[in-house]
PDB file of N, CA and C in Angstrom:
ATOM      1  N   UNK A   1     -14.626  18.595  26.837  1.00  0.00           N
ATOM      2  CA  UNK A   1     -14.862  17.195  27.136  1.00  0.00           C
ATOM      3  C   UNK A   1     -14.662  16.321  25.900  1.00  0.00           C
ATOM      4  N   UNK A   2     -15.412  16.713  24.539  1.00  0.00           N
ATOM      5  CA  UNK A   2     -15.095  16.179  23.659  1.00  0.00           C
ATOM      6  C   UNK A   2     -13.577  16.220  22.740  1.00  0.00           C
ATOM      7  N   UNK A   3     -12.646  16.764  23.346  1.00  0.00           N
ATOM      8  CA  UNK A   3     -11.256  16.628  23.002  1.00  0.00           C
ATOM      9  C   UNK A   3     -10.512  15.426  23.949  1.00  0.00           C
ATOM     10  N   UNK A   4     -10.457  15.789  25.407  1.00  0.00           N
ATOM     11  CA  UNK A   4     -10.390  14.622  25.996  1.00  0.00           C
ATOM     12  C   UNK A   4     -10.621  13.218  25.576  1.00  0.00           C
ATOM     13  N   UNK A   5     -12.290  12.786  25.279  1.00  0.00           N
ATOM     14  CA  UNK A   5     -12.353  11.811  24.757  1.00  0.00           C
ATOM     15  C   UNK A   5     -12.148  11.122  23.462  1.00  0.00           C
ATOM     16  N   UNK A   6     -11.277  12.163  22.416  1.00  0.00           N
ATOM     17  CA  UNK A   6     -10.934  11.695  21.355  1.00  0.00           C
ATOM     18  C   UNK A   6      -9.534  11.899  21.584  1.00  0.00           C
ATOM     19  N   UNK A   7      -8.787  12.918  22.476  1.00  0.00           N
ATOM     20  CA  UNK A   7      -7.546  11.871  23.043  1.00  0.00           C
ATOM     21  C   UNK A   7      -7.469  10.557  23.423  1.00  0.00           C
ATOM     22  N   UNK A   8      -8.173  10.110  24.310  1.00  0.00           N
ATOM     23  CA  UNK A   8      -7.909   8.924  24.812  1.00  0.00           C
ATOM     24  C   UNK A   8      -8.409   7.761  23.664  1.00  0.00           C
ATOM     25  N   UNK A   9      -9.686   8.030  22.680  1.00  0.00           N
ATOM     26  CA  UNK A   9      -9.420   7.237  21.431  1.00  0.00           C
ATOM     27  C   UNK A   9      -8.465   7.253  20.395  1.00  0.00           C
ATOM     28  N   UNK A  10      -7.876   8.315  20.913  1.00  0.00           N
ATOM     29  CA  UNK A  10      -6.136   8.222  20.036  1.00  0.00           C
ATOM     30  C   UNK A  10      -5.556   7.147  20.438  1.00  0.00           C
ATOM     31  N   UNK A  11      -5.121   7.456  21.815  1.00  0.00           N
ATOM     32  CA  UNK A  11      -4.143   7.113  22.579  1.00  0.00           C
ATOM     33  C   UNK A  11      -4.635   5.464  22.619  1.00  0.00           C
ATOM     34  N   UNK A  12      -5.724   5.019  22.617  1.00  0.00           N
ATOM     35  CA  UNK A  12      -6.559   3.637  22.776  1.00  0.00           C
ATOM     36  C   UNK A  12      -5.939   2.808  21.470  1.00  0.00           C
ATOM     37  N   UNK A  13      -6.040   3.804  20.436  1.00  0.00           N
ATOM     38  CA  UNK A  13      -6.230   3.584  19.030  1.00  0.00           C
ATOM     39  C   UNK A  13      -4.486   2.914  18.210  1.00  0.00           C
ATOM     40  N   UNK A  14      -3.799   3.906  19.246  1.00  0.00           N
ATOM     41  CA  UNK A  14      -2.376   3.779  18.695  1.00  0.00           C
ATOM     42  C   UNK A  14      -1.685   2.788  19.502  1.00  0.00           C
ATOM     43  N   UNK A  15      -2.073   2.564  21.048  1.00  0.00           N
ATOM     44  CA  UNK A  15      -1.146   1.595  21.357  1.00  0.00           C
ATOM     45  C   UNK A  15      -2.168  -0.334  20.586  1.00  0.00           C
ATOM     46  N   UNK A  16      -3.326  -0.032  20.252  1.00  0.00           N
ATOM     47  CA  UNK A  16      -3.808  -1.369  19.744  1.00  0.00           C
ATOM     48  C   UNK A  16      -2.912  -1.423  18.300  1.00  0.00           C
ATOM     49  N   UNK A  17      -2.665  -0.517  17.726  1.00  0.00           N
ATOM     50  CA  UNK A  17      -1.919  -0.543  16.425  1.00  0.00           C
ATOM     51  C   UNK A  17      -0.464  -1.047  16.751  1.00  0.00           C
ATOM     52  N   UNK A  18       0.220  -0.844  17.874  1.00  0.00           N
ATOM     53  CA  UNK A  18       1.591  -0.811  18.400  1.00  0.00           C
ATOM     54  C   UNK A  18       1.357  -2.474  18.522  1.00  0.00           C
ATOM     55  N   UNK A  19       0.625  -2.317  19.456  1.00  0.00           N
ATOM     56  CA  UNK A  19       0.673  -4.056  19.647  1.00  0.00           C
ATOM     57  C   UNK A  19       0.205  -4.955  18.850  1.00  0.00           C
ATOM     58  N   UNK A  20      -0.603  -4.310  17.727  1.00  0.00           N
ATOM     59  CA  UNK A  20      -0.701  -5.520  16.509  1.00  0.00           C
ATOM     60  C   UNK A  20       0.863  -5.453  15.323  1.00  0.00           C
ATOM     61  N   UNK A  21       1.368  -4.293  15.700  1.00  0.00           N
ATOM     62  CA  UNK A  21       2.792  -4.701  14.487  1.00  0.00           C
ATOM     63  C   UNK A  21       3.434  -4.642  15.637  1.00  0.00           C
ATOM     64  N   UNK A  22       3.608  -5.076  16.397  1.00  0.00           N
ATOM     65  CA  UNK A  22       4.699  -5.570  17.786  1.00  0.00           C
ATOM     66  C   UNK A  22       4.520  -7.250  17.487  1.00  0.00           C
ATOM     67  N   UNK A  23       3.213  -7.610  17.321  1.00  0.00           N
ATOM     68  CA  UNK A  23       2.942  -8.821  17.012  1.00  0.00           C
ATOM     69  C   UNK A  23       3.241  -9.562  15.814  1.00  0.00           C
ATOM     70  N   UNK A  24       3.108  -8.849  14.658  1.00  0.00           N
ATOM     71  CA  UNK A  24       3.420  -9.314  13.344  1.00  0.00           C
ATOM     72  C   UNK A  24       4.773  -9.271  13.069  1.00  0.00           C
ATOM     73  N   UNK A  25       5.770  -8.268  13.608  1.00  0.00           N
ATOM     74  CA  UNK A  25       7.313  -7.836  12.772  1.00  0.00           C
ATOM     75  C   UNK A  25       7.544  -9.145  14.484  1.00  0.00           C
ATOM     76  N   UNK A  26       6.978 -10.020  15.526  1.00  0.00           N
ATOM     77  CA  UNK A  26       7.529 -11.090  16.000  1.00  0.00           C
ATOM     78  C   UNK A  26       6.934 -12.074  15.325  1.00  0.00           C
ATOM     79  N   UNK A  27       6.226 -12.125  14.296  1.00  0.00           N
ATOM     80  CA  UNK A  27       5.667 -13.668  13.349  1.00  0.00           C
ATOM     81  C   UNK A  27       6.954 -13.583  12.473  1.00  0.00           C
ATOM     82  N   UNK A  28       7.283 -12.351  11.660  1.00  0.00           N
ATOM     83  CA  UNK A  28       8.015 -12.055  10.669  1.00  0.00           C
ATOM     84  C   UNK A  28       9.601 -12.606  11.516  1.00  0.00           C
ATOM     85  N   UNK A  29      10.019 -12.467  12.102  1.00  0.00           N
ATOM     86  CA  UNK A  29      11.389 -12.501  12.900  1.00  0.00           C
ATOM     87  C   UNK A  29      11.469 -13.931  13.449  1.00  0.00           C
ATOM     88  N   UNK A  30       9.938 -14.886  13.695  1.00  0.00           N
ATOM     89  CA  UNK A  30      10.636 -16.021  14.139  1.00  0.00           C
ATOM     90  C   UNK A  30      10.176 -16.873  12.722  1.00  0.00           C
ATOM     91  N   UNK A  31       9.804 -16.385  11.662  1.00  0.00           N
ATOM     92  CA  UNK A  31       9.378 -16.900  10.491  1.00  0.00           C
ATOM     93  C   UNK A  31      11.113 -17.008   9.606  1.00  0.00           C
ATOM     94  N   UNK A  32      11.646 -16.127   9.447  1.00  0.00           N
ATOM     95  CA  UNK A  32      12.852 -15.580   9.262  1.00  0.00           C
ATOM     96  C   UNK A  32      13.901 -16.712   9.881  1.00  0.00           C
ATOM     97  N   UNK A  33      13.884 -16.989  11.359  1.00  0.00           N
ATOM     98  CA  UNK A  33      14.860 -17.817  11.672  1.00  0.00           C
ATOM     99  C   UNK A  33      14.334 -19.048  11.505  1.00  0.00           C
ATOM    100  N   UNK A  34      13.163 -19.780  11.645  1.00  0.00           N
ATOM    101  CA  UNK A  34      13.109 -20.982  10.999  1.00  0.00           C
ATOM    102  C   UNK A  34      13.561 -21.257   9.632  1.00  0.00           C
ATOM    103  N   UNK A  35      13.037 -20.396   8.237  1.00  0.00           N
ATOM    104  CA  UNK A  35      13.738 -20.590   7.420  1.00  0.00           C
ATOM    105  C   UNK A  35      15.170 -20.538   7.534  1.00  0.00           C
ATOM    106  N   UNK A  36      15.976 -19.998   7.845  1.00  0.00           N
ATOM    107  CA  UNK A  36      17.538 -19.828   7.897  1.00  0.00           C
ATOM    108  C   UNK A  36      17.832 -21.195   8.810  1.00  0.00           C
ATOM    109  N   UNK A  37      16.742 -21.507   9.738  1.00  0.00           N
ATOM    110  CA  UNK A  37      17.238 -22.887  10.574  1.00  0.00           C
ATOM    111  C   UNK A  37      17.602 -23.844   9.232  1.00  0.00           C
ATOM    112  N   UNK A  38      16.463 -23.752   8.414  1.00  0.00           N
ATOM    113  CA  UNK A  38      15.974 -25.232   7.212  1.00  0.00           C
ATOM    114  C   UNK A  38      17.400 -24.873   6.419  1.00  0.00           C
ATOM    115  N   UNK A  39      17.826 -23.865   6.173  1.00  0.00           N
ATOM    116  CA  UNK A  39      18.168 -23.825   5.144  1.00  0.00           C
ATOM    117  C   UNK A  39      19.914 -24.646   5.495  1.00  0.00           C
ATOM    118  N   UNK A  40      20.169 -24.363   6.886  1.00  0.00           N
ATOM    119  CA  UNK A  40      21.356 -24.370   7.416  1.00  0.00           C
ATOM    120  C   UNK A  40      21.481 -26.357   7.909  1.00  0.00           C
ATOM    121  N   UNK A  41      19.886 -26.979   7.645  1.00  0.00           N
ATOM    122  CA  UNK A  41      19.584 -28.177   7.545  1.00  0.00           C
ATOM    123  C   UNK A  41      19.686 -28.930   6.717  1.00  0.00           C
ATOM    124  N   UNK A  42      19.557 -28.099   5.688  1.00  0.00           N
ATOM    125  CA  UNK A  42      19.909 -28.286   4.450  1.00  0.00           C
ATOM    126  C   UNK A  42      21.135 -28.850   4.051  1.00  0.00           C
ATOM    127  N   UNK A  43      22.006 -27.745   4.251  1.00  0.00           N
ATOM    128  CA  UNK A  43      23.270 -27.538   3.813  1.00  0.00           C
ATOM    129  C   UNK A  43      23.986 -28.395   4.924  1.00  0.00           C
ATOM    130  N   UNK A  44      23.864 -28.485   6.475  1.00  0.00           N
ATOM    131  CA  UNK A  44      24.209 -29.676   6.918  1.00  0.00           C
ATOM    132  C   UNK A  44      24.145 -31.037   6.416  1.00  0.00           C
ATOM    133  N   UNK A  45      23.205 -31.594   5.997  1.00  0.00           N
ATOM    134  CA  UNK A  45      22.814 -32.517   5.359  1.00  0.00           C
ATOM    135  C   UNK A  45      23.920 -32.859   3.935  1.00  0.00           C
ATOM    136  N   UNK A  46      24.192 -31.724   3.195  1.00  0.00           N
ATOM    137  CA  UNK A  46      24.837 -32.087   2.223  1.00  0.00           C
ATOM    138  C   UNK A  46      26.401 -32.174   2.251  1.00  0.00           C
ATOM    139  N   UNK A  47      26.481 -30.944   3.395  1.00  0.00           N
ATOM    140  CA  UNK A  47      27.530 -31.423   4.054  1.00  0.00           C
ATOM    141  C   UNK A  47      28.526 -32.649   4.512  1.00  0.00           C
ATOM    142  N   UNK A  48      27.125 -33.387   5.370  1.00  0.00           N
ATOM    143  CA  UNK A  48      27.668 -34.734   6.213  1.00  0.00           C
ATOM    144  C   UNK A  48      27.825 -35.390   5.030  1.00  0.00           C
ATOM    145  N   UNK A  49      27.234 -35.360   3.795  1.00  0.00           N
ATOM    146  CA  UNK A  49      27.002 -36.381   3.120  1.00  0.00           C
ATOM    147  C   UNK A  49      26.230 -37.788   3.175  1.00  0.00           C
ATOM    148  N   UNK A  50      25.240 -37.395   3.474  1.00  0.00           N
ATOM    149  CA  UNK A  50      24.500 -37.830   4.005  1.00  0.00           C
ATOM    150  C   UNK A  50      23.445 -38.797   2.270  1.00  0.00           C
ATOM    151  N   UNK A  51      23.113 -40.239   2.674  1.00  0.00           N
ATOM    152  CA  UNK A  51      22.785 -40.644   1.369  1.00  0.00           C
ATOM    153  C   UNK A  51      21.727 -39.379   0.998  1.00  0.00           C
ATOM    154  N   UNK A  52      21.966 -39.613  -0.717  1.00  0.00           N
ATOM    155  CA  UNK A  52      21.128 -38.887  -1.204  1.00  0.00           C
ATOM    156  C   UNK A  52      19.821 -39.611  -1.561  1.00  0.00           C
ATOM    157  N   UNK A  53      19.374 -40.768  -1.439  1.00  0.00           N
ATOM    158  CA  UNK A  53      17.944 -41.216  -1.388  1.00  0.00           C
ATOM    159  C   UNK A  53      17.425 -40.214  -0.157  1.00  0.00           C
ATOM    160  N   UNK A  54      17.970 -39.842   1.372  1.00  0.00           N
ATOM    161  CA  UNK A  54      17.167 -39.245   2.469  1.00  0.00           C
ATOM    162  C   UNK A  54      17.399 -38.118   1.693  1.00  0.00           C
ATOM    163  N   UNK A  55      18.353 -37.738   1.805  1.00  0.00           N
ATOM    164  CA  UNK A  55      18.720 -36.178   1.910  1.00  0.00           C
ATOM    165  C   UNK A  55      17.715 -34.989   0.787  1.00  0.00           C
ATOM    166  N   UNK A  56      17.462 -35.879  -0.630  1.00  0.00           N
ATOM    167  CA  UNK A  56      17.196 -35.072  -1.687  1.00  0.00           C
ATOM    168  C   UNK A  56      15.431 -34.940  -1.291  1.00  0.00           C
ATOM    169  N   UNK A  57      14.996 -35.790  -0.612  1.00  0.00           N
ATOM    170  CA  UNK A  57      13.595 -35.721  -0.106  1.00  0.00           C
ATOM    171  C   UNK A  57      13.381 -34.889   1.067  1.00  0.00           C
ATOM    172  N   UNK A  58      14.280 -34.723   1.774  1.00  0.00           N
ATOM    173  CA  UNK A  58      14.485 -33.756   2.844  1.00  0.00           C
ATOM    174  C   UNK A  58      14.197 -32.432   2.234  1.00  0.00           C
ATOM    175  N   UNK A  59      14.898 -32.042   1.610  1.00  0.00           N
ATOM    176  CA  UNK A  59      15.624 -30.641   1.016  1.00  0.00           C
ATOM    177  C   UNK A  59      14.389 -30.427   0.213  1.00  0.00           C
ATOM    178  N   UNK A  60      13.765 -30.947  -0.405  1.00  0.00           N
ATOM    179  CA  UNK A  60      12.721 -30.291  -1.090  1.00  0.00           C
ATOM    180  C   UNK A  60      11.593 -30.276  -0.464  1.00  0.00           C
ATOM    181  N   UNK A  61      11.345 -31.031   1.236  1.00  0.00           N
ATOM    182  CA  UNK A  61      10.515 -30.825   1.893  1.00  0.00           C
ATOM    183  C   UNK A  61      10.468 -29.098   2.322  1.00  0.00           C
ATOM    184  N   UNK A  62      11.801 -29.107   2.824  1.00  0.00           N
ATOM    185  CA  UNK A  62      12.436 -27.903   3.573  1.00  0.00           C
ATOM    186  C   UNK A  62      11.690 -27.039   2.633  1.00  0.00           C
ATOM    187  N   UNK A  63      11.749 -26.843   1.428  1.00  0.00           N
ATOM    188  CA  UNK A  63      11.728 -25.754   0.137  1.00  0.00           C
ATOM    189  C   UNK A  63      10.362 -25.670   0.116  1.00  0.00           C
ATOM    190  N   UNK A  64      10.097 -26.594   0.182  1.00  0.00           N
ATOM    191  CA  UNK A  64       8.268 -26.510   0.154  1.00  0.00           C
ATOM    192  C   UNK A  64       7.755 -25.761   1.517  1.00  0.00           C
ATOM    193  N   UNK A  65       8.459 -25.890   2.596  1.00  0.00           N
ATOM    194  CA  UNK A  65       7.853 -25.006   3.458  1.00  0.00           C
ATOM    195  C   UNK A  65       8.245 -23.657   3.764  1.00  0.00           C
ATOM    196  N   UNK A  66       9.808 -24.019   3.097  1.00  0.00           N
ATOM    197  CA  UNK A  66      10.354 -22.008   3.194  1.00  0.00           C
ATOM    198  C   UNK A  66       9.188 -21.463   1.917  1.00  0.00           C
ATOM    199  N   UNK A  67       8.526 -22.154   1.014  1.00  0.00           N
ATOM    200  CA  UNK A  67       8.323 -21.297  -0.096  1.00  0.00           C
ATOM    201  C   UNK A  67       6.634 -20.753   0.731  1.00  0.00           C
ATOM    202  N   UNK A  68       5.787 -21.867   1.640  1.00  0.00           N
ATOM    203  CA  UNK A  68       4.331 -21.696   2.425  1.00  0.00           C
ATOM    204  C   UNK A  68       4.934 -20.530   3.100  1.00  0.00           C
ATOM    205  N   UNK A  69       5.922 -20.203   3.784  1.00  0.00           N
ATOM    206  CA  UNK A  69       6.752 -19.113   4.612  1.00  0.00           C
ATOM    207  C   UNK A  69       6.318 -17.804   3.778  1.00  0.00           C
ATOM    208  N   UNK A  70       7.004 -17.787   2.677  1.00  0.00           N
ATOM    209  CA  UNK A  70       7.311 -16.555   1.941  1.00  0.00           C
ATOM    210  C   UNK A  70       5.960 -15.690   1.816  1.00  0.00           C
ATOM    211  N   UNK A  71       5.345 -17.359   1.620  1.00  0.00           N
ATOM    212  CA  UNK A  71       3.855 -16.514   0.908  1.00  0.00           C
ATOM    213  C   UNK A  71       2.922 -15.835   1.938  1.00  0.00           C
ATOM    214  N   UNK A  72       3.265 -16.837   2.821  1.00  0.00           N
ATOM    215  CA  UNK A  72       2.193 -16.491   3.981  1.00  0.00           C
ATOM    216  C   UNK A  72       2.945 -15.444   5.052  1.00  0.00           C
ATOM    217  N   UNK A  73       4.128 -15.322   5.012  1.00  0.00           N
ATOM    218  CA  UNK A  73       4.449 -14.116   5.903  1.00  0.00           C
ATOM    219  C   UNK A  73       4.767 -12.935   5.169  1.00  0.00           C
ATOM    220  N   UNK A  74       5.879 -13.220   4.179  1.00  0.00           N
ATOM    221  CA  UNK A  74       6.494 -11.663   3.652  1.00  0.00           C
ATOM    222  C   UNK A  74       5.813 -11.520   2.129  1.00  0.00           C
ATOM    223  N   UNK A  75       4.944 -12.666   1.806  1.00  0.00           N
ATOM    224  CA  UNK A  75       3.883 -11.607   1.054  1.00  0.00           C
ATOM    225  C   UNK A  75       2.918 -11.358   1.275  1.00  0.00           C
ATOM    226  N   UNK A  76       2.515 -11.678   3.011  1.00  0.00           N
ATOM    227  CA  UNK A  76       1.315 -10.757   3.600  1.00  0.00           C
ATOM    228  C   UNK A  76      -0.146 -12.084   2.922  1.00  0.00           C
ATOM    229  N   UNK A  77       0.124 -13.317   2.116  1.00  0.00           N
ATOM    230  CA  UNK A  77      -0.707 -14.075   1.742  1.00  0.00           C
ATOM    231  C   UNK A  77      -1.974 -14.189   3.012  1.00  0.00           C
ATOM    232  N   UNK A  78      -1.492 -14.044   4.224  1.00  0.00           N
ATOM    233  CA  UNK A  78      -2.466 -14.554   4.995  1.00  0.00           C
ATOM    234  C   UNK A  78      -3.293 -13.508   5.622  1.00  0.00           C
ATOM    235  N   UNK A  79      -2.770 -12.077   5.618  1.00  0.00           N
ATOM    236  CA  UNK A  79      -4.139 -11.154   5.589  1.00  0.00           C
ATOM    237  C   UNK A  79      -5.409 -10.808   4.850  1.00  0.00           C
ATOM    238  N   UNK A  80      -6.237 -10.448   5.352  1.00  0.00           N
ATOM    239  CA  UNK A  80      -7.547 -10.069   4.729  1.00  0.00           C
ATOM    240  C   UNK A  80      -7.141  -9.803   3.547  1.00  0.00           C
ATOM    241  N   UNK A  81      -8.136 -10.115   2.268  1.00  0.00           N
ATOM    242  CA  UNK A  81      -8.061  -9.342   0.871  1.00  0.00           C
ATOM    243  C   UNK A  81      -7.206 -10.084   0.260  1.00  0.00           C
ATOM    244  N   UNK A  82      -6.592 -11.016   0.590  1.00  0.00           N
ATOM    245  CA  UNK A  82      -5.070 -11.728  -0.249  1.00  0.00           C
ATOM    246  C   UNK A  82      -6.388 -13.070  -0.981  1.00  0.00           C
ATOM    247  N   UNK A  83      -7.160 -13.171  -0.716  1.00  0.00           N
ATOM    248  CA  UNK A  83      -8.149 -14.615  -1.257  1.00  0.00           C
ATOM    249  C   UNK A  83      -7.728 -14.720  -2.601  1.00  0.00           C
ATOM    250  N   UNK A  84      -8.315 -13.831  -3.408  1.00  0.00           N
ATOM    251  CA  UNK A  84      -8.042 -14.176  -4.663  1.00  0.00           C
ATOM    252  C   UNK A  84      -6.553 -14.012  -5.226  1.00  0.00           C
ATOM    253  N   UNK A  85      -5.559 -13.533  -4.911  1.00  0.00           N
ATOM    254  CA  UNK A  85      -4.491 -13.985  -5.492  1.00  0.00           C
ATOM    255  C   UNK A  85      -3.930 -15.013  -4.664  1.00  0.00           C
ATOM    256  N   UNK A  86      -4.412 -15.736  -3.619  1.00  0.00           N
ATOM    257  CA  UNK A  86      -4.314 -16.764  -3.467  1.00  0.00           C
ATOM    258  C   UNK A  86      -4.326 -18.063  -3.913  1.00  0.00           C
ATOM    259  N   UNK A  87      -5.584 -17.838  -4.486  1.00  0.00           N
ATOM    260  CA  UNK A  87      -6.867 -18.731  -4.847  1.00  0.00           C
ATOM    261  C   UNK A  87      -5.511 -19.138  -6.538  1.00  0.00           C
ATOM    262  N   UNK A  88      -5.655 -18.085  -7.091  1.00  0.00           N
ATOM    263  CA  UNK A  88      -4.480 -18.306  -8.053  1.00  0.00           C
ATOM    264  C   UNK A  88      -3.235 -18.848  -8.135  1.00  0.00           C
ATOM    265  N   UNK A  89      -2.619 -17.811  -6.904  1.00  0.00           N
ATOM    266  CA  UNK A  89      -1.068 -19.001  -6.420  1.00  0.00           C
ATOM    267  C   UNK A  89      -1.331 -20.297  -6.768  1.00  0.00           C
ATOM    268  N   UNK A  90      -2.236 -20.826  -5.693  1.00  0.00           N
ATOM    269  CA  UNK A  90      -2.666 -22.273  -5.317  1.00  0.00           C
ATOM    270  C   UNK A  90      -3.119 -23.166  -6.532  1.00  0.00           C
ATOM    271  N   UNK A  91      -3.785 -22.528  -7.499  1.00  0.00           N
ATOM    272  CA  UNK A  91      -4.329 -23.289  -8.648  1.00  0.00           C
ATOM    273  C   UNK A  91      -2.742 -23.484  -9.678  1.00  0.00           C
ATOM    274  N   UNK A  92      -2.221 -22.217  -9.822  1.00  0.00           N
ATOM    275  CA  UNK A  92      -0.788 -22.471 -10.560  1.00  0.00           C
ATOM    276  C   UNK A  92      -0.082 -23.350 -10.158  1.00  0.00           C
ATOM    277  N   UNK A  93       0.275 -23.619  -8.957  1.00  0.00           N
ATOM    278  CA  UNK A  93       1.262 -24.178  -8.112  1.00  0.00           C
ATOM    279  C   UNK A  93       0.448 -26.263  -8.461  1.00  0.00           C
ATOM    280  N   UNK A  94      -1.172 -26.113  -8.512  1.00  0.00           N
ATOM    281  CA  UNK A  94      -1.542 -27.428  -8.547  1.00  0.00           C
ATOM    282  C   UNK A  94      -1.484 -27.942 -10.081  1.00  0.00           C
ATOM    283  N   UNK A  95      -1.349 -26.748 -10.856  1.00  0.00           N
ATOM    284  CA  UNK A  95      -1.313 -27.222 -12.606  1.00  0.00           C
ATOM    285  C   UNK A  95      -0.085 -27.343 -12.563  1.00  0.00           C
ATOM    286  N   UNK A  96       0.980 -26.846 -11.923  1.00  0.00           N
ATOM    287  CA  UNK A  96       2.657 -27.009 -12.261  1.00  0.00           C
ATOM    288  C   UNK A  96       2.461 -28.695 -11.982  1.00  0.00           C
ATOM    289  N   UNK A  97       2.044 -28.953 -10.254  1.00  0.00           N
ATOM    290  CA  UNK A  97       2.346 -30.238  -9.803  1.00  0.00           C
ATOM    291  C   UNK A  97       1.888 -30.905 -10.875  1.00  0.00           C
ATOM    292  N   UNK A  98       0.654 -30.931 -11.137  1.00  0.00           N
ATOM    293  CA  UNK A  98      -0.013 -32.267 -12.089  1.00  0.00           C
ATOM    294  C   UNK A  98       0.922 -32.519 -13.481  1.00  0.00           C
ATOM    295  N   UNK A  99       1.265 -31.357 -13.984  1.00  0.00           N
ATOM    296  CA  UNK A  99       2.277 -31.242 -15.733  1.00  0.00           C
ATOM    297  C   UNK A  99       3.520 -32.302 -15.029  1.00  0.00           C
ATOM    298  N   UNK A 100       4.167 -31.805 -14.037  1.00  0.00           N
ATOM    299  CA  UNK A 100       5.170 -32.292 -13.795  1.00  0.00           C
ATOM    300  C   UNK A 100       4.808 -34.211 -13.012  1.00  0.00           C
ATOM    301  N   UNK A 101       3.930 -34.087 -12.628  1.00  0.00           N
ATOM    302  CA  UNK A 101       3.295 -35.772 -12.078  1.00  0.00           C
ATOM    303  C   UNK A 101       3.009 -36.376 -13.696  1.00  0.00           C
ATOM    304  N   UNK A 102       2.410 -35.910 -14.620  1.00  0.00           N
ATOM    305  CA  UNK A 102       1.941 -36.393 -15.521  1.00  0.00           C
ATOM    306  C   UNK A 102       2.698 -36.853 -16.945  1.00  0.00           C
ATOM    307  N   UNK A 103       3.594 -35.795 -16.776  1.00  0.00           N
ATOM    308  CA  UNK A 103       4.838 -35.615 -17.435  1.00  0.00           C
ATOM    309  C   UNK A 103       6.170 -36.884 -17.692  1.00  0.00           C
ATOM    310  N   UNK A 104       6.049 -36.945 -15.728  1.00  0.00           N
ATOM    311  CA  UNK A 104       6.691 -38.187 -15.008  1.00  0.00           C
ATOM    312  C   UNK A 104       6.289 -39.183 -15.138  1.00  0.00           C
ATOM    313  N   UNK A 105       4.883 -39.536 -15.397  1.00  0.00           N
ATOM    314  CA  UNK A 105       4.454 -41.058 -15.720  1.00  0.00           C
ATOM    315  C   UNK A 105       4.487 -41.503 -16.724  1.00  0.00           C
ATOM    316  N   UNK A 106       4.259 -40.665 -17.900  1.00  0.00           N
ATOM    317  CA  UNK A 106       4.704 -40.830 -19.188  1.00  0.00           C
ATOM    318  C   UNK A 106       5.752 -41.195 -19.794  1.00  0.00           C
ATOM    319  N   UNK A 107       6.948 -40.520 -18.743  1.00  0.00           N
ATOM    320  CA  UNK A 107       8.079 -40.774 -19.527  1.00  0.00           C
ATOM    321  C   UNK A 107       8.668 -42.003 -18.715  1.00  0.00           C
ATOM    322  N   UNK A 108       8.254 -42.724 -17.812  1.00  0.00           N
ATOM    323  CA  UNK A 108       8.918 -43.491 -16.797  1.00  0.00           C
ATOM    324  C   UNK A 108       7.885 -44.934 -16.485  1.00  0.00           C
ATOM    325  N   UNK A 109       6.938 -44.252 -16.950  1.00  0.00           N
ATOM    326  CA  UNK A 109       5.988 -45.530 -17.010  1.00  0.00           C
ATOM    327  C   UNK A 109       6.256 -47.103 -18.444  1.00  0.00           C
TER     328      UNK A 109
END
C-alpha cells in the first residue's frame, strides 16, 4: 500500500513540476518575442527615418525594457532568493542614473 501511495506522489509530484516549466519556458518564449518585436521597432524607426527628436527617446525606452526583460526573465531576477542581488542591481543602476543626471546639469546648466 505504501508503494502505491508514493507512486502516485511521484506521479502528482512530476506532472506539477511539468506544468510549472511548461509555464515558465512559455514566459521565457513570449518574453523573447517581445524583445525581438522592440528591437525590430527599433530598427524600423531608424529605418523610416523617422525625426530623431521621437525616435532617439523611443529606442532607449525600448532598451530600458528589453534590459527589465533580461533581468527578470533570463536571469531568473524574479524568483525566490534573487532579493538581494536585486536589491544591488537596482541601487547600481540608481547611482549610474543620478552620476549621469548630475553630471548633465553641471555641464549644461
Amino acid at each position: 500500500m505504501a508503494d502505491n501511495t508514493n507512486s502516485v506522489e511521484h506521479t502528482e509530484k512530476k506532472e506539477f513540476y511539468k506544468k510549472k516549466h511548461r509555464e515558465h519556458m512559455k514566459h521565457q518564449v513570449v518574453t523573447f518575442v517581445m524583445m525581438i518585436a522592440f528591437t525590430l521597432i527599433a530598427f524600423g524607426l531608424v529605418i523610416a527615418e523617422v525625426d530623431a527628436m521621437f525616435t532617439i527617446p523611443i529606442i532607449l525606452v525600448l532598451a530600458g525594457v528589453q534590459v527589465l526583460f533580461q533581468l527578470y526573465y533570463f536571469m531568473h531576477m524574479s524568483e525566490e532568493g534573487h532579493q538581494w542581488p536585486a536589491a544591488m542591481i537596482y541601487s547600481g543602476i540608481f547611482a549610474a542614473v543620478l552620476t549621469v543626471l548630475s553630471l548633465t546639469t553641471i555641464v549644461w546648466w
